[in-house]
C-alpha atoms as a PDB file:
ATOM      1  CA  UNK A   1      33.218 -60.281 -30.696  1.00  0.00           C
ATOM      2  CA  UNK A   2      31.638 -56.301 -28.916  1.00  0.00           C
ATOM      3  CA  UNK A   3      31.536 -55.990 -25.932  1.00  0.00           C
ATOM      4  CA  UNK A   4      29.790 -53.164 -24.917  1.00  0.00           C
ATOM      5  CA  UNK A   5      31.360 -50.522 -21.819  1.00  0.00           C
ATOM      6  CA  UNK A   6      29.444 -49.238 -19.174  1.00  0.00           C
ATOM      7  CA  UNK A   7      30.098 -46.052 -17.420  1.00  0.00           C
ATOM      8  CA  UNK A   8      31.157 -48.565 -14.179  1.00  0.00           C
ATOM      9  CA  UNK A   9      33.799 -50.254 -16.226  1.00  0.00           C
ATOM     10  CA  UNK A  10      35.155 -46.807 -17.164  1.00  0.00           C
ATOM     11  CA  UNK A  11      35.350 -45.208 -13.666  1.00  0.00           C
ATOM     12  CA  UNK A  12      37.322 -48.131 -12.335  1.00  0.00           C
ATOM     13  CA  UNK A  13      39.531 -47.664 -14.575  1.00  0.00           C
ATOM     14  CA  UNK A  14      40.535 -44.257 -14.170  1.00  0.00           C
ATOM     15  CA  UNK A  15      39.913 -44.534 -10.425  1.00  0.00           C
ATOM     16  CA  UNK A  16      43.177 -45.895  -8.853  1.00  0.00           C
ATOM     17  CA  UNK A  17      41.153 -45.712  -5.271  1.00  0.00           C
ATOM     18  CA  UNK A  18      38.096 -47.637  -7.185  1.00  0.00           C
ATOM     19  CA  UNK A  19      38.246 -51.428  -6.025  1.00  0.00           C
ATOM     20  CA  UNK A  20      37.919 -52.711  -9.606  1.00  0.00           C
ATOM     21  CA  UNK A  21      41.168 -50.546 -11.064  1.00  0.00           C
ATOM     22  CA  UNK A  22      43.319 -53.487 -11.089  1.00  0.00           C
ATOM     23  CA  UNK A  23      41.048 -55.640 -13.041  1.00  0.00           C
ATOM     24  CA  UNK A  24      39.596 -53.085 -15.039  1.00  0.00           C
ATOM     25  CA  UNK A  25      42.811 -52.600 -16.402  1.00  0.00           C
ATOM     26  CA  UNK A  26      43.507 -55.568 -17.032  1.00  0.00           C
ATOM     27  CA  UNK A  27      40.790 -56.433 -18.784  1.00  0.00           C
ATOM     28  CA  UNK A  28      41.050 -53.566 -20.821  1.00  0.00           C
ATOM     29  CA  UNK A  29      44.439 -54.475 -22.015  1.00  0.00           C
ATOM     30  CA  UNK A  30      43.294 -57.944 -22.528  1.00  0.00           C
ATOM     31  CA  UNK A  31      40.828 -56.665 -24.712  1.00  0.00           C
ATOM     32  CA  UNK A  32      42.816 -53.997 -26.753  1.00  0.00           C
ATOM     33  CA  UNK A  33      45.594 -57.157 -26.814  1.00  0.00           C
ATOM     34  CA  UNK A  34      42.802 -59.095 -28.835  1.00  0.00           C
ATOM     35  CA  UNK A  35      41.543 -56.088 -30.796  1.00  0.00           C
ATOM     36  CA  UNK A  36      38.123 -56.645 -29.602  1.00  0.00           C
ATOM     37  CA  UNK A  37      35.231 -54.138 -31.051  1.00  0.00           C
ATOM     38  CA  UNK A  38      34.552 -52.100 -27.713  1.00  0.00           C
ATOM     39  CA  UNK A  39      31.322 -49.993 -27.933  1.00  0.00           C
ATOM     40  CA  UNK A  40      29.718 -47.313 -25.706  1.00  0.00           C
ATOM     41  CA  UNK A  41      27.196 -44.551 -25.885  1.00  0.00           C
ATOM     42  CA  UNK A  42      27.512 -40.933 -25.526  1.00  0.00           C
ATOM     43  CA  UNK A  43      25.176 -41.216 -22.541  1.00  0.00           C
ATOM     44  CA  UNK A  44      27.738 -43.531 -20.889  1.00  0.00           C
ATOM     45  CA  UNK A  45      30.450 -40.924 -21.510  1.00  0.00           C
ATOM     46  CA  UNK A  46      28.185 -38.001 -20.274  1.00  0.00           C
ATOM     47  CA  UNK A  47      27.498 -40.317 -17.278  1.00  0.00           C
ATOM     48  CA  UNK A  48      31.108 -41.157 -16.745  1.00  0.00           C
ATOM     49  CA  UNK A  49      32.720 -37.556 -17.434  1.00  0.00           C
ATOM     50  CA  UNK A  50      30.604 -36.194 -14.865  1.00  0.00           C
ATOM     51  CA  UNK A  51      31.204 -38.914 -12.319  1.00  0.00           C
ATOM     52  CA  UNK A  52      34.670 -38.865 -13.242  1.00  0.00           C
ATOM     53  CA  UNK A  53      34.892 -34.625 -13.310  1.00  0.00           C
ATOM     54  CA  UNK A  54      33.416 -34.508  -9.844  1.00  0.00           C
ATOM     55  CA  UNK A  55      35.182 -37.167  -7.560  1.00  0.00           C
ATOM     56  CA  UNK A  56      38.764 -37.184  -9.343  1.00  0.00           C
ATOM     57  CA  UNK A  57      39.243 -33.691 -11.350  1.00  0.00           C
ATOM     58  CA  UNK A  58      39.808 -32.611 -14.854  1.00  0.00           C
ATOM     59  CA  UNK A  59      42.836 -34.504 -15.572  1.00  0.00           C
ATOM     60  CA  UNK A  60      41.049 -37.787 -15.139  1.00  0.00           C
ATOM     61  CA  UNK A  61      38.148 -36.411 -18.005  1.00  0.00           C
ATOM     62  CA  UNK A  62      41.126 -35.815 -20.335  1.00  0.00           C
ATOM     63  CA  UNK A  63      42.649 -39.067 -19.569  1.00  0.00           C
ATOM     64  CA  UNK A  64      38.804 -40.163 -20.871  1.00  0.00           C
ATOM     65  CA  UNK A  65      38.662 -38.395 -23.714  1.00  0.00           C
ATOM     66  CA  UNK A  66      42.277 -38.760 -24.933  1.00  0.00           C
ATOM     67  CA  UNK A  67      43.189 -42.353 -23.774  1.00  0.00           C
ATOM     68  CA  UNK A  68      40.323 -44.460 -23.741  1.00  0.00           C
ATOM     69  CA  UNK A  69      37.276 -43.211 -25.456  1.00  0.00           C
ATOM     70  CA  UNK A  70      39.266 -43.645 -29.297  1.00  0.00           C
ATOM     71  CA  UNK A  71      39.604 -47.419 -27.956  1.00  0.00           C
ATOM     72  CA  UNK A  72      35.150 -47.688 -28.261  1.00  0.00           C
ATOM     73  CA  UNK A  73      33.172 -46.753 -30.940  1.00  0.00           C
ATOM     74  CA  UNK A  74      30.552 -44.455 -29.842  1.00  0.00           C
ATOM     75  CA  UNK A  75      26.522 -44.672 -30.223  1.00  0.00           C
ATOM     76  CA  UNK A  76      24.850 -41.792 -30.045  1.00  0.00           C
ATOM     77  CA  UNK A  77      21.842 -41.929 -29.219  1.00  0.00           C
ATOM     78  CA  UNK A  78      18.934 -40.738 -31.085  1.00  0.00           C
ATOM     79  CA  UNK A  79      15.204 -39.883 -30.275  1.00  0.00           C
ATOM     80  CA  UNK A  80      13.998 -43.552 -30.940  1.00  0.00           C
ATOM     81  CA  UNK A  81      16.630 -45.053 -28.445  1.00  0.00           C
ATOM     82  CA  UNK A  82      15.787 -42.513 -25.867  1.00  0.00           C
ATOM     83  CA  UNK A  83      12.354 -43.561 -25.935  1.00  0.00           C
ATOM     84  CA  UNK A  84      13.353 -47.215 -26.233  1.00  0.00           C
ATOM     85  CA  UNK A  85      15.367 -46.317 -23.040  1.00  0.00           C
ATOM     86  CA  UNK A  86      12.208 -44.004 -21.543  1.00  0.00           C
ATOM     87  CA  UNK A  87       9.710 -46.582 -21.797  1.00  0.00           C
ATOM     88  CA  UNK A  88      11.887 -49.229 -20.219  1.00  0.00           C
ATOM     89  CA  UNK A  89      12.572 -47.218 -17.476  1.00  0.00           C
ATOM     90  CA  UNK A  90       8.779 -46.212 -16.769  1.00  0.00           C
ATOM     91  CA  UNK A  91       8.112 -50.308 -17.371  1.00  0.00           C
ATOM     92  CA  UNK A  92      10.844 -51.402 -14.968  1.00  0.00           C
ATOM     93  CA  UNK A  93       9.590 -49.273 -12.141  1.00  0.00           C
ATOM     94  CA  UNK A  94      13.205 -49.424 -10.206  1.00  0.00           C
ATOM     95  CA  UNK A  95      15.015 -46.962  -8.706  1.00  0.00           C
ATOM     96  CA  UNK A  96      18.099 -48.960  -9.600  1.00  0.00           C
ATOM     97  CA  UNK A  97      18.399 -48.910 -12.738  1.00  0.00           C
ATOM     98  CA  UNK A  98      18.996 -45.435 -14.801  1.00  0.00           C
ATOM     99  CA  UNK A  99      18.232 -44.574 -18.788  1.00  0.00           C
ATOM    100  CA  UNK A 100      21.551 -44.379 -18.991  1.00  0.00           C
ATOM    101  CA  UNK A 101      21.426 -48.491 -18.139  1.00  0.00           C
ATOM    102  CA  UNK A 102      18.573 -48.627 -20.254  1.00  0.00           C
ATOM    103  CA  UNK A 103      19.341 -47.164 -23.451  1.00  0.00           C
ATOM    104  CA  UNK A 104      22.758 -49.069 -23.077  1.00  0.00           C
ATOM    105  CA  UNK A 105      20.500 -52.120 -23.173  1.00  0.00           C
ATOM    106  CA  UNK A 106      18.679 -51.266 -26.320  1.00  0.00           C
ATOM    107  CA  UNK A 107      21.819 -50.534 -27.926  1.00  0.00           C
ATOM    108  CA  UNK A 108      22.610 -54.058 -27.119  1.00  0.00           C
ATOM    109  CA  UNK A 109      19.471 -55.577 -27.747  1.00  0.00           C
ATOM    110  CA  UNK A 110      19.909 -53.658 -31.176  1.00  0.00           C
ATOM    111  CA  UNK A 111      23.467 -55.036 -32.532  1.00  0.00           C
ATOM    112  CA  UNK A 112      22.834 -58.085 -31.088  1.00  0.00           C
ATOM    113  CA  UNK A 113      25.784 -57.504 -28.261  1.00  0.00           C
ATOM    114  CA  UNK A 114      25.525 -59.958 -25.241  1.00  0.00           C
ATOM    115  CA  UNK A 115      28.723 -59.054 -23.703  1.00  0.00           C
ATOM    116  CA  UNK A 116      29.475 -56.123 -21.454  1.00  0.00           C
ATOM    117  CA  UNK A 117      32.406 -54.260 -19.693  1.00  0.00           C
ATOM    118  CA  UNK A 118      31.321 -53.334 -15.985  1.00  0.00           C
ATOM    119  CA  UNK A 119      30.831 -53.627 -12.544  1.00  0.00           C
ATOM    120  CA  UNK A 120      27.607 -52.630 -11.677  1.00  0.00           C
ATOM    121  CA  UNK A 121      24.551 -54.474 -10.004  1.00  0.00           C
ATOM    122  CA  UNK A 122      22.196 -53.394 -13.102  1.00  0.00           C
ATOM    123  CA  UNK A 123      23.630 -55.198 -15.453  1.00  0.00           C
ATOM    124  CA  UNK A 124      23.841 -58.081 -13.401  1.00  0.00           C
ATOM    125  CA  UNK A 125      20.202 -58.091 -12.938  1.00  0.00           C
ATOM    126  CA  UNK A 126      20.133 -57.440 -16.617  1.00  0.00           C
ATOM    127  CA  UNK A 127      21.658 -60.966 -17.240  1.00  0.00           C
ATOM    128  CA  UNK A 128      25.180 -59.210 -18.057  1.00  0.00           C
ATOM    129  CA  UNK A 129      27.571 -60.545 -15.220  1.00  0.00           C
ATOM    130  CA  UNK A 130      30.408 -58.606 -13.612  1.00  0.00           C
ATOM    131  CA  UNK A 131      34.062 -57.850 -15.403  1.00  0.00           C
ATOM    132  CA  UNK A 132      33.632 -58.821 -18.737  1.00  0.00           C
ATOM    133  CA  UNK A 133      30.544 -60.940 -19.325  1.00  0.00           C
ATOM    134  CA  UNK A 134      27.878 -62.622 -21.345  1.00  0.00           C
ATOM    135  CA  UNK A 135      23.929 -61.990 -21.322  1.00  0.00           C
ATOM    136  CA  UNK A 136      22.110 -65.263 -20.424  1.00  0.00           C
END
């Protein structure tokens, strides 16, 4: 199984204050525990890093970088992705979801992923549901 990690998933768990930390974490172990391919993008980690930077400090963004981001794989993404991600943005017409969101959806859509790491309402109404969960 990949499970793909959103920028949410990652903030609650270097947030102690975040209400997710405790289950973050433990899913995170759960999945490390069953070696489970974890993938994210680079525009998640941009995302995250500044979120991250700005609300908790630098030690947090090395905490990132050292500590969790060699746990995922990392997509980059390229110029037909961030048009993938454009487009579905323009299409979707909501303020609530992000390219970020988007392009993390093609890069599902892509390597056939259906289950993501989060805690955010986009992916929800993306068909991916809360914690660790499976597109419908």
């Amino acid at each position: 199984m990949t499970v793909f990690v959103d920028t949410s998933a990652l903030f609650a768990l270097i947030a102690a204050n975040d209400p997710f930390h405790v289950d973050a974490g433990k899913t995170f172990a759960q999945l490390i525990d069953d070696q489970v391919d974890m993938v994210t993008s680079n525009y998640v980690l941009v995302e995250t890093t500044a979120l991250v930077q700005s609300r908790i400090g630098m030690d947090a963004v090395r905490v990132l970088e050292n500590d969790i981001r060699p746990s995922m794989q990392v997509v980059w993404i390229d110029r037909e992705l961030h048009e993938l991600g454009w487009a579905a943005l323009i299409a979707a017409n909501r303020r609530q979801l992000s390219l970020v969101d988007l392009t993390s959806f093609a890069i599902m859509h892509q390597r056939g992923i259906d289950v993501g790491v989060h805690v955010r309402r986009a992916f929800r109404g993306a068909g991916v549901h809360g914690g660790v969960s499976q597109r419908h």
